[in-house]
Protein backbone atom coordinates (compact mmCIF):
# COMPACT_ATOMS: atom_id res chain seq x y z
CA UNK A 1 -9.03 18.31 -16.65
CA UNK A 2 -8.13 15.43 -14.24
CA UNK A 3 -11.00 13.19 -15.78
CA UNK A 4 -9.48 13.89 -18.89
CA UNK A 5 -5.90 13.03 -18.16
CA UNK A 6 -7.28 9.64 -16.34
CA UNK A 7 -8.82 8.58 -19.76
CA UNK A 8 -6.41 9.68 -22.14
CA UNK A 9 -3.40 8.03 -19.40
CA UNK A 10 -5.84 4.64 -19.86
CA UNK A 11 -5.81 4.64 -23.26
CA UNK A 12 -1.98 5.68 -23.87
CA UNK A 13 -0.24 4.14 -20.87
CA UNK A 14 -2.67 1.20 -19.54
CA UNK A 15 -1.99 -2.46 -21.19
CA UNK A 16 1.34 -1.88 -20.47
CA UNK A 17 3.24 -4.23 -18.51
CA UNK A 18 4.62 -3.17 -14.49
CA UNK A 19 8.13 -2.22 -15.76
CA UNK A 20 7.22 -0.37 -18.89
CA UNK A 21 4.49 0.78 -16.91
CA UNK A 22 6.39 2.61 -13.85
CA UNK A 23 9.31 3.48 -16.43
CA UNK A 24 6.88 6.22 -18.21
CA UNK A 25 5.13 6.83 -15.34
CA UNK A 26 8.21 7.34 -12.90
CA UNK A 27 10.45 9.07 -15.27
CA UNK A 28 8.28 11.15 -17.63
CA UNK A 29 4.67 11.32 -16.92
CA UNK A 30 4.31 12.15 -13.34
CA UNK A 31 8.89 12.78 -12.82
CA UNK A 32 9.60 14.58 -9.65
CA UNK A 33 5.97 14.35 -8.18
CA UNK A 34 5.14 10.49 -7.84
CA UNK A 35 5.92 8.56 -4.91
CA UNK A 36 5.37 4.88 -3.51
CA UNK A 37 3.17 3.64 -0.83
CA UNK A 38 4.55 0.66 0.53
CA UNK A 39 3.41 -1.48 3.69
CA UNK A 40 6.74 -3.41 3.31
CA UNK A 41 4.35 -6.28 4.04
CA UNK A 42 4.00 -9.71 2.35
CA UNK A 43 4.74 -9.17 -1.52
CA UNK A 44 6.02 -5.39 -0.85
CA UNK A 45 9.80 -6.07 -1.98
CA UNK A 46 7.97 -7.25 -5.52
CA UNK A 47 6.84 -3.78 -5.94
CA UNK A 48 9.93 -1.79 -4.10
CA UNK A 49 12.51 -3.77 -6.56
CA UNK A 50 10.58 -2.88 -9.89
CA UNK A 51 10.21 0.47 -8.77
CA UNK A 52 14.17 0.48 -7.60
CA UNK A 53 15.07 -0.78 -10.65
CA UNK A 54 13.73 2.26 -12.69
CA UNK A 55 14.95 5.22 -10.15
CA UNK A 56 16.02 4.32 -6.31
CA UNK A 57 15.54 7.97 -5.83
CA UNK A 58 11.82 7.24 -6.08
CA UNK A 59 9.62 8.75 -2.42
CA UNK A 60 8.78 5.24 -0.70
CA UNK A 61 6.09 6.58 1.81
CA UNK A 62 5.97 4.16 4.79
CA UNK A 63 3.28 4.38 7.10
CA UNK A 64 5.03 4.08 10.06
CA UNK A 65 2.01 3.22 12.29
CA UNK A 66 3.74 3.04 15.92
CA UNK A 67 1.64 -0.48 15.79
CA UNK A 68 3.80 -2.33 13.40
CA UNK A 69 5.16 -6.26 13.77
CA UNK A 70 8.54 -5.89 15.26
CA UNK A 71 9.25 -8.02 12.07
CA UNK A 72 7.91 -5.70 9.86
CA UNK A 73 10.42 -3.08 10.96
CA UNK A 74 13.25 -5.09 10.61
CA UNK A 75 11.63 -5.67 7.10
CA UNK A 76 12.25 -2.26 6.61
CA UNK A 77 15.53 -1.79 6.99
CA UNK A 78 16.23 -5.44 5.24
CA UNK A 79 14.77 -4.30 1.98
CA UNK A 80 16.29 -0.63 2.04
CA UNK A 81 19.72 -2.20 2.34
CA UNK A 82 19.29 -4.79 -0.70
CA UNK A 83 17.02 -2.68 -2.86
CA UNK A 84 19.94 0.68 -2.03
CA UNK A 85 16.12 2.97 -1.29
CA UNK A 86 17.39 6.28 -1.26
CA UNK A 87 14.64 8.11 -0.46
CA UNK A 88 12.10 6.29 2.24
CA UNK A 89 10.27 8.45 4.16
CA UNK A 90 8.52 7.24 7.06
CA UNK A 91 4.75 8.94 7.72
CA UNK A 92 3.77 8.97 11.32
CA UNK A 93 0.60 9.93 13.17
CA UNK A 94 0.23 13.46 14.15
CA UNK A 95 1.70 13.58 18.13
CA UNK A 96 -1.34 16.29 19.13
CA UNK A 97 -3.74 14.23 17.21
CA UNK A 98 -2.61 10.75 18.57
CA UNK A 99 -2.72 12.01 22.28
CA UNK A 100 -6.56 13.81 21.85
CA UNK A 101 -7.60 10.56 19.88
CA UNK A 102 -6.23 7.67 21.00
CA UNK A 103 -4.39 8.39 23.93
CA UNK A 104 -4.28 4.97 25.62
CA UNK A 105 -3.33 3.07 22.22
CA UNK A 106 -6.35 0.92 21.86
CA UNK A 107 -8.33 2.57 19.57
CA UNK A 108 -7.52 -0.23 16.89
CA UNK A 109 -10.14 -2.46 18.82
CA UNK A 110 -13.03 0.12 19.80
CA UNK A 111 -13.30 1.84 16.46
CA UNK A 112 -10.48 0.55 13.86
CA UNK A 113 -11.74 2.74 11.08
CA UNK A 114 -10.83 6.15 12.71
CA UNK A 115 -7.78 4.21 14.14
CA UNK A 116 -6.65 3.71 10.49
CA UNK A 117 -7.38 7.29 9.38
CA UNK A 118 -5.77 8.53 12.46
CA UNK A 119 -2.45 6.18 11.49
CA UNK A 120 -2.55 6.20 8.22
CA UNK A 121 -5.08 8.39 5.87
CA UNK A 122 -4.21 11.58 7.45
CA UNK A 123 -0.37 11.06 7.81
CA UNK A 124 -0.04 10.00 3.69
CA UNK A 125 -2.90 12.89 3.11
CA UNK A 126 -0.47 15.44 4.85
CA UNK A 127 2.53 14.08 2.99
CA UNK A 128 1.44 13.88 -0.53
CA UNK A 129 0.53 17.68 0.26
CA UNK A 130 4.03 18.51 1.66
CA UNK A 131 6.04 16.66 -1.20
CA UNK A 132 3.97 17.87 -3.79
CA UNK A 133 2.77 14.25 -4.72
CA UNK A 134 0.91 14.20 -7.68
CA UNK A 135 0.20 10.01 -8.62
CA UNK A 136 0.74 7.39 -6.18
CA UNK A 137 1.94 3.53 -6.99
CA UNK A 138 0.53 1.36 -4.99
CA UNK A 139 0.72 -2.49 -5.15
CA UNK A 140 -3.15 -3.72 -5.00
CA UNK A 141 -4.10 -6.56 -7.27
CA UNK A 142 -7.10 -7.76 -8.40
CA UNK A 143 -7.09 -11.37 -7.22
CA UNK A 144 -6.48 -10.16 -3.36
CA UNK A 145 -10.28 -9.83 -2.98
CA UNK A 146 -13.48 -9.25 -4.05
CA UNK A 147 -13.57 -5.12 -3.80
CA UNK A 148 -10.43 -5.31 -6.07
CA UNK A 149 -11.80 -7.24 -8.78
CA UNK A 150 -12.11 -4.48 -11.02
CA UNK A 151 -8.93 -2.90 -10.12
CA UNK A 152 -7.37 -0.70 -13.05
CA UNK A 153 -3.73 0.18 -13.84
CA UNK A 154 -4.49 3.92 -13.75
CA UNK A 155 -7.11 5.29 -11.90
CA UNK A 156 -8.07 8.79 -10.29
CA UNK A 157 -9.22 8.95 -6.82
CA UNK A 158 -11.52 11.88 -5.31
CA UNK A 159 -8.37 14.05 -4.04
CA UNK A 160 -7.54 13.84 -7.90
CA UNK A 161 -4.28 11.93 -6.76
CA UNK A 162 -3.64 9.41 -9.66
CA UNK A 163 -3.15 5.95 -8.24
CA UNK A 164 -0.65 3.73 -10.45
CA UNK A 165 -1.98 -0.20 -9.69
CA UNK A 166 1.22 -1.86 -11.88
CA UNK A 167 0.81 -5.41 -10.69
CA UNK A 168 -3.03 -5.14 -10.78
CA UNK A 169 -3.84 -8.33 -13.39
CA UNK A 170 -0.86 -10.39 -11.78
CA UNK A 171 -1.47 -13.62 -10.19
CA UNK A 172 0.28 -15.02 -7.73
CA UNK A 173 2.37 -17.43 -9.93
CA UNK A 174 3.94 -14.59 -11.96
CA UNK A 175 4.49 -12.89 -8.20
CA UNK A 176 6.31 -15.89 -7.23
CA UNK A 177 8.55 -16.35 -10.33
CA UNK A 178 9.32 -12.38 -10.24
CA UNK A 179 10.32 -12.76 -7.27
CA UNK A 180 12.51 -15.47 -7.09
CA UNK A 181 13.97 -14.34 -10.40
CA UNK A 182 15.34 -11.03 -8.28
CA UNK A 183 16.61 -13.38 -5.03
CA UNK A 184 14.24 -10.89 -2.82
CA UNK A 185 13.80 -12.16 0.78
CA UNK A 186 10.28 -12.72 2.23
CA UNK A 187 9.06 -11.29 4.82
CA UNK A 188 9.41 -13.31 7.96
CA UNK A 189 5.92 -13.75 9.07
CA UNK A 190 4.77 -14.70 5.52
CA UNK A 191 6.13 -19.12 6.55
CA UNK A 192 3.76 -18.44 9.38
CA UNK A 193 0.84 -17.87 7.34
CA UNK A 194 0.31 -14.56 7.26
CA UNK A 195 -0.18 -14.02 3.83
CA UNK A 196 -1.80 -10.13 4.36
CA UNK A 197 0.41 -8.17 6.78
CA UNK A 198 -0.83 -4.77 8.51
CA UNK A 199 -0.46 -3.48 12.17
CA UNK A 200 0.01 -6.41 14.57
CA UNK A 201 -3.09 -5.96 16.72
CA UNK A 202 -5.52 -6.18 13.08
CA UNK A 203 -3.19 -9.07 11.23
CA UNK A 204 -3.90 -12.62 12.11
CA UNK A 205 -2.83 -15.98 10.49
CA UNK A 206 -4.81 -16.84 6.97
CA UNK A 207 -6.82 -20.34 6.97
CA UNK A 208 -6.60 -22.36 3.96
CA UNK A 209 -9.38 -21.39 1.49
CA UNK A 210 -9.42 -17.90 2.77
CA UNK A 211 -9.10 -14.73 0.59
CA UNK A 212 -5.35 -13.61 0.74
CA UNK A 213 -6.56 -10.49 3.17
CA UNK A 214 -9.11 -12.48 5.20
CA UNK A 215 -6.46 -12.02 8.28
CA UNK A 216 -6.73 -8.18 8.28
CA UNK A 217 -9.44 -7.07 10.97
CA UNK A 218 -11.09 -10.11 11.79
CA UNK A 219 -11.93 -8.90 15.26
CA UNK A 220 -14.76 -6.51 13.74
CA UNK A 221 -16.51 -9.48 11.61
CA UNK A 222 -19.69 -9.02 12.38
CA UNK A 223 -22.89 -11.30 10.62
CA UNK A 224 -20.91 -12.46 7.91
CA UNK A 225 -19.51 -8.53 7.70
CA UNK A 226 -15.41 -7.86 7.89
CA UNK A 227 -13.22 -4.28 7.64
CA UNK A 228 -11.26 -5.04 4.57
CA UNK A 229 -9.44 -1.88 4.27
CA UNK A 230 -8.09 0.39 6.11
CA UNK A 231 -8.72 3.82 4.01
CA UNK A 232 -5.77 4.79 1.74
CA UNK A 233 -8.06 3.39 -0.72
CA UNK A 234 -11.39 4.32 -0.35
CA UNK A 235 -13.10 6.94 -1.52
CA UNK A 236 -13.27 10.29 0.62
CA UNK A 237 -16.76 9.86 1.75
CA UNK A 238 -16.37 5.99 3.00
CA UNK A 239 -13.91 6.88 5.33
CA UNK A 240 -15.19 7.79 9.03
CA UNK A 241 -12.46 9.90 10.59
């Protein structure tokens, strides 16, 4: 049934544009049971505002990390204020499962994959459950690297969670003008060159030439080899919890 909803969403709902996009999908398709993920990072107010501008009401699910960029945090609260977000929810790790895992906070650098499904797969998997989620919008484009090339508007992951890509064929020149066209702030790490922005200890500055997410996880390159996600996109069976 799912497969069939994905194609039949595709062909009804996906060449349309972000707003017209998130208005059907928001306030008719998926109403009451769709919710944001935002990483109120680098071009997160884009997303937050067209979503904001539909239905403020809208679940933003923040994955609340405990390893964020004091910036980030202030981010937050800086975008909930201008955007009026009335419904952010912030998605922490579980306590039992952060003290048996990664009780001295350094599991980021020893093994950053189960670090990120400990911090952020499990805590959006057990909220989506909870809230009843039912399609999530997320903010991934196709230019931002090579695994998101063939990034759709609509797709179906392997939980049969709908993912809702609006801004997927943007480039960063529409981004810009978008953005300045709503008077949105940047983020304040963004003039320092971080152009991708995750937890602190896995963000680093992006060198000219570089794919826009080169900065996440460099410390686990390895022969030409580099963690470029952290999970809330993968498939089930690539993720090693």
């Amino acid at each position: 049934m799912s497969e069939q909803q994905l194609a039949d969403h595709q062909k009804k709902y996906g060449k349309l544009d972000a707003s017209d996009l998130l208005r059907v999908m928001i306030s008719d398709v998926f109403k009451g049971k769709i919710a944001l993920i935002s990483s109120f990072g680098a071009d997160a107010a884009l997303l937050l505002a067209l979503v904001a501008e539909v239905d403020n009401k809208t679940p933003i699910l923040f994955l609340e990390t405990g390893k964020h960029f004091p910036e980030t945090l202030q981010y937050v609260e800086t975008l909930k204020n201008k955007l009026n977000l009335q419904n952010l929810h912030f998605l922490t790790p579980d306590p039992e499962l952060l003290k048996r895992i990664d009780a001295k906070g350094d599991l980021w650098n020893s093994n950053p994959d189960r670090c990120c499904w400990l911090r952020k797969v499990e805590p959006l998997d057990r909220a989506v459950k909870e809230l009843g989620i039912e399609a999530l919008i997320t903010g991934r484009k196709r230019y931002q690297n090579s695994e998101r090339a063939k990034l759709e508007t609509i797709e179906l992951d392997d939980k049969n969670i709908f993912r809702i890509n609006p801004l997927a064929n943007w480039d960063k020149t529409r981004q810009k003008q978008e953005f300045a066209a709503r008077n949105l702030p940047e983020h304040p790490l963004l003039e320092k060159g971080y152009l991708s922005i995750g937890c602190a200890p896995c963000t680093s500055i992006v060198k000219a030439g570089e794919d826009e997410r080169a900065g996440r996880w460099r410390h686990t390159a390895k022969e030409g080899e580099q963690k470029t996600e952290c999970g809330l996109h993968l498939p089930t069976t690539d993720i090693k919890p």
